[in-house]
PDB file of N, CA and C in Angstrom:
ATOM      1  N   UNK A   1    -152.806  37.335 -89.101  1.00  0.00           N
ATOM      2  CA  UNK A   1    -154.223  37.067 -88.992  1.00  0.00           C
ATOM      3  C   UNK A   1    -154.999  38.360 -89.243  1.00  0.00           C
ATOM      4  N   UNK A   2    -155.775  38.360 -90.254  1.00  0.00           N
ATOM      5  CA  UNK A   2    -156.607  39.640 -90.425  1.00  0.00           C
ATOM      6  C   UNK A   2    -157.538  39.210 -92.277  1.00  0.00           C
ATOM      7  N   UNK A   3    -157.455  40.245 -92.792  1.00  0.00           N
ATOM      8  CA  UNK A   3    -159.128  40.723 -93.522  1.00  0.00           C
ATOM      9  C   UNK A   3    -158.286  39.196 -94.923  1.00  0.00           C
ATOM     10  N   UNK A   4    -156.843  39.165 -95.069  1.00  0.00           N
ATOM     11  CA  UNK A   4    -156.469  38.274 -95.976  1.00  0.00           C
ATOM     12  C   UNK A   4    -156.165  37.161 -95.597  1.00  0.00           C
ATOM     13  N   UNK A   5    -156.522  36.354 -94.066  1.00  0.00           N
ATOM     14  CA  UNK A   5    -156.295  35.381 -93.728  1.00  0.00           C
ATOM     15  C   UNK A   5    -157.220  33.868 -93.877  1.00  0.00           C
ATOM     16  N   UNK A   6    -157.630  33.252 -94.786  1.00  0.00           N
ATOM     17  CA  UNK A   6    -158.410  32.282 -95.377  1.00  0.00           C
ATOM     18  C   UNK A   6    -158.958  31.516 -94.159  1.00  0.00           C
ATOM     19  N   UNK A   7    -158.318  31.076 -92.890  1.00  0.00           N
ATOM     20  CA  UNK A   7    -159.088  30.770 -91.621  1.00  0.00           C
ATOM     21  C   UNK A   7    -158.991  31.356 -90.711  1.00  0.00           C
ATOM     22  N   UNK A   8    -158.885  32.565 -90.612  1.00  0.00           N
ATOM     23  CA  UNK A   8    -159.414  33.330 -89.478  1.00  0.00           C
ATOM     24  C   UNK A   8    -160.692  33.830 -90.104  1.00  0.00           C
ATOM     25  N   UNK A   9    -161.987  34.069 -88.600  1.00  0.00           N
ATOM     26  CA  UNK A   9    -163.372  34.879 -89.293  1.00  0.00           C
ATOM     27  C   UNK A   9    -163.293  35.968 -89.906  1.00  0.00           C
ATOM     28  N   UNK A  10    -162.460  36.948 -90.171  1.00  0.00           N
ATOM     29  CA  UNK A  10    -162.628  37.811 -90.391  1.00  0.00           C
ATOM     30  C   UNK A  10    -162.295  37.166 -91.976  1.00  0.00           C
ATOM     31  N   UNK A  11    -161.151  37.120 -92.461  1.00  0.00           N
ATOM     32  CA  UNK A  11    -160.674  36.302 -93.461  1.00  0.00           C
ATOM     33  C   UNK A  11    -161.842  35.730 -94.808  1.00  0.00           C
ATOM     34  N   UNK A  12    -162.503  35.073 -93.799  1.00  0.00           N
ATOM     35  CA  UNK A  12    -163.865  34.447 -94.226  1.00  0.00           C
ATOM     36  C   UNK A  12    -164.828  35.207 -94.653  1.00  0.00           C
ATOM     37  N   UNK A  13    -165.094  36.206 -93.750  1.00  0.00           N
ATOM     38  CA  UNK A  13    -166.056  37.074 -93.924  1.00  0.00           C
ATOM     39  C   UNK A  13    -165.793  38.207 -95.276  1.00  0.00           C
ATOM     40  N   UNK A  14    -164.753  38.687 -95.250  1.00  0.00           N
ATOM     41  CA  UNK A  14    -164.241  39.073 -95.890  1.00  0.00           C
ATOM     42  C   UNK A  14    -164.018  38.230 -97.823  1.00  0.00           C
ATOM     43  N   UNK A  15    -163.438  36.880 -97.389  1.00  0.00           N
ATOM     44  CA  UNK A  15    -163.836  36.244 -98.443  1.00  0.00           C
ATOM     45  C   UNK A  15    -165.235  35.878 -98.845  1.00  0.00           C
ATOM     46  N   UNK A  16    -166.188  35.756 -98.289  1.00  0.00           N
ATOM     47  CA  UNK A  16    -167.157  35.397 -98.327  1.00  0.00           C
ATOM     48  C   UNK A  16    -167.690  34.016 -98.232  1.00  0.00           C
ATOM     49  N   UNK A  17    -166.766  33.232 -97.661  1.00  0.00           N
ATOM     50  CA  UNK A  17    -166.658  31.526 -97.281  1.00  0.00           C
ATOM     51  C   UNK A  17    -167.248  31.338 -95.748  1.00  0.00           C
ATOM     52  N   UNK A  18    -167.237  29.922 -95.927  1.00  0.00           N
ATOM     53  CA  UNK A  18    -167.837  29.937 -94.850  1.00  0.00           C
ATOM     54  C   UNK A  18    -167.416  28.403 -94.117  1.00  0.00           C
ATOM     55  N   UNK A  19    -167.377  27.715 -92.685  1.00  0.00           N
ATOM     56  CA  UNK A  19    -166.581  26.667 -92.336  1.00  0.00           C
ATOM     57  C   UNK A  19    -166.213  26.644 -90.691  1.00  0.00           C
ATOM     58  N   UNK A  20    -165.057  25.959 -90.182  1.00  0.00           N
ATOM     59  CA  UNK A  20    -165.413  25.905 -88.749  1.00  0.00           C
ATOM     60  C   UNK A  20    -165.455  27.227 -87.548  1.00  0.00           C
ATOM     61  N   UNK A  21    -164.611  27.821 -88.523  1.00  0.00           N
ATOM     62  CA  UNK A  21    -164.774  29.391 -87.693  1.00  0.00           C
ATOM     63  C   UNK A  21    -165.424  30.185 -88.423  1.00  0.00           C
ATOM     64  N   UNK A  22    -166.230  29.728 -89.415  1.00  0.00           N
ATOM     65  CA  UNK A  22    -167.799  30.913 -89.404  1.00  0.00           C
ATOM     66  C   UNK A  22    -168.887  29.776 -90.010  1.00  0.00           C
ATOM     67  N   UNK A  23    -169.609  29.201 -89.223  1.00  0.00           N
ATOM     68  CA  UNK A  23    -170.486  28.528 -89.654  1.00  0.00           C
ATOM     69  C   UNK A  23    -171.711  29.194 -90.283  1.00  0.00           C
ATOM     70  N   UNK A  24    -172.548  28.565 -91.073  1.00  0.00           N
ATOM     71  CA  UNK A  24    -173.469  29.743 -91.539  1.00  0.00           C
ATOM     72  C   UNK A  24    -174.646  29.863 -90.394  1.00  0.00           C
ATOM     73  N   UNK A  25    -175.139  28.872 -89.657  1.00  0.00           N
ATOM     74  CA  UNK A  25    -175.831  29.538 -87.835  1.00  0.00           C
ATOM     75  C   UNK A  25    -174.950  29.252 -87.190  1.00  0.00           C
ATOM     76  N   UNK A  26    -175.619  30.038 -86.101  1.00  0.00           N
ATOM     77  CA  UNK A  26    -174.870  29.534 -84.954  1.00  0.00           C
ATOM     78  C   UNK A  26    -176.045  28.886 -84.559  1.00  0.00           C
ATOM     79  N   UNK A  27    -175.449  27.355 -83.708  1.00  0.00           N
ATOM     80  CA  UNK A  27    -176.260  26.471 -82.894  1.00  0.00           C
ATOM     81  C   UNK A  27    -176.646  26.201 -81.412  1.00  0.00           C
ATOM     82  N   UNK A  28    -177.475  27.499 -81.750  1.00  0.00           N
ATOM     83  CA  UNK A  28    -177.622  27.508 -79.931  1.00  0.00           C
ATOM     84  C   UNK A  28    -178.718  26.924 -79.496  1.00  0.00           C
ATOM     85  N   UNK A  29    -179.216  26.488 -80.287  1.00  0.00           N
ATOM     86  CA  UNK A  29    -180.433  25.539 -79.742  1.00  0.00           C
ATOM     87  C   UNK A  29    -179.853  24.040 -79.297  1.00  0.00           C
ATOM     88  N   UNK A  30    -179.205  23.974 -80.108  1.00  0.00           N
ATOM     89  CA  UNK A  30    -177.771  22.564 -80.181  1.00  0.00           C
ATOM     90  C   UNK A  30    -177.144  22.714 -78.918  1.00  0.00           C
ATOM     91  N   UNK A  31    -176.614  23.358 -78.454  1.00  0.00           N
ATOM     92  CA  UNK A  31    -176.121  23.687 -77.135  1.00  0.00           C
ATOM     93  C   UNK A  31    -176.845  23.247 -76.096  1.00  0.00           C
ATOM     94  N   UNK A  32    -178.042  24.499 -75.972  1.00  0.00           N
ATOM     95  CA  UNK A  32    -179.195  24.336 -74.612  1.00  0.00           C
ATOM     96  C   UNK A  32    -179.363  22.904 -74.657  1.00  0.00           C
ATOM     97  N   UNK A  33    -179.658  22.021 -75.673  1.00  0.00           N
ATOM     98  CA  UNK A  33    -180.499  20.396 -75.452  1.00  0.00           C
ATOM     99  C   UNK A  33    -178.869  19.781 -75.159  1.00  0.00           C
ATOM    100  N   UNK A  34    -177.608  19.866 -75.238  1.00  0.00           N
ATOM    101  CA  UNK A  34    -176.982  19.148 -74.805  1.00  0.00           C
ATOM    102  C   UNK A  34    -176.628  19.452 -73.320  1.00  0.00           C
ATOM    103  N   UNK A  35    -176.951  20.706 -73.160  1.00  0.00           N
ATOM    104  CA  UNK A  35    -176.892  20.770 -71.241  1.00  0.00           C
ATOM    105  C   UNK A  35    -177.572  20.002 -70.852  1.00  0.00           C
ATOM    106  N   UNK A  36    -178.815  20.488 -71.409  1.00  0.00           N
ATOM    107  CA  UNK A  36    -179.974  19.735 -70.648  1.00  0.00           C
ATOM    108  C   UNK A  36    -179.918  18.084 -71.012  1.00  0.00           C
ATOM    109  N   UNK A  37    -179.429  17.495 -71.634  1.00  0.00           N
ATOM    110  CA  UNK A  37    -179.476  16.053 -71.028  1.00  0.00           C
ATOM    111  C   UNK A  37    -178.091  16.043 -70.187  1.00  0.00           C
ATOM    112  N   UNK A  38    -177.153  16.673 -70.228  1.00  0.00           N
ATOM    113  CA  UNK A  38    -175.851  16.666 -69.291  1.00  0.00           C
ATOM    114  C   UNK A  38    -176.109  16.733 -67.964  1.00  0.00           C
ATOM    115  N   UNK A  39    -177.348  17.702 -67.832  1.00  0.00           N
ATOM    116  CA  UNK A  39    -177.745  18.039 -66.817  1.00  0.00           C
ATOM    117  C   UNK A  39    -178.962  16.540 -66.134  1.00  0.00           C
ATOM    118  N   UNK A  40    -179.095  16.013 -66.844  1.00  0.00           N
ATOM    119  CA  UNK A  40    -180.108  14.555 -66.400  1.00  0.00           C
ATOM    120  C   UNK A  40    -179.316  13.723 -65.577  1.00  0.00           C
TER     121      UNK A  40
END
């Protein structure tokens, strides 16, 4: 696992791809609203 590994992030980053371990955002707004109805 490292800079030539196609699914690890670094891998990715390195390739310049992108997928479940480097999404292009991160969804943290996506997060907070699913607490908060978890939390209802």
């Amino acid at each position: 696992m490292g800079k030539g590994d196609r699914k690890s992030r670094k891998g990715k980053i390195t390739k310049g791809t992108y997928g479940n371990r480097r999404p292009h955002k991160a969804n943290k707004a996506k997060e907070q609203t699913e607490t908060k109805e978890a939390a209802k």
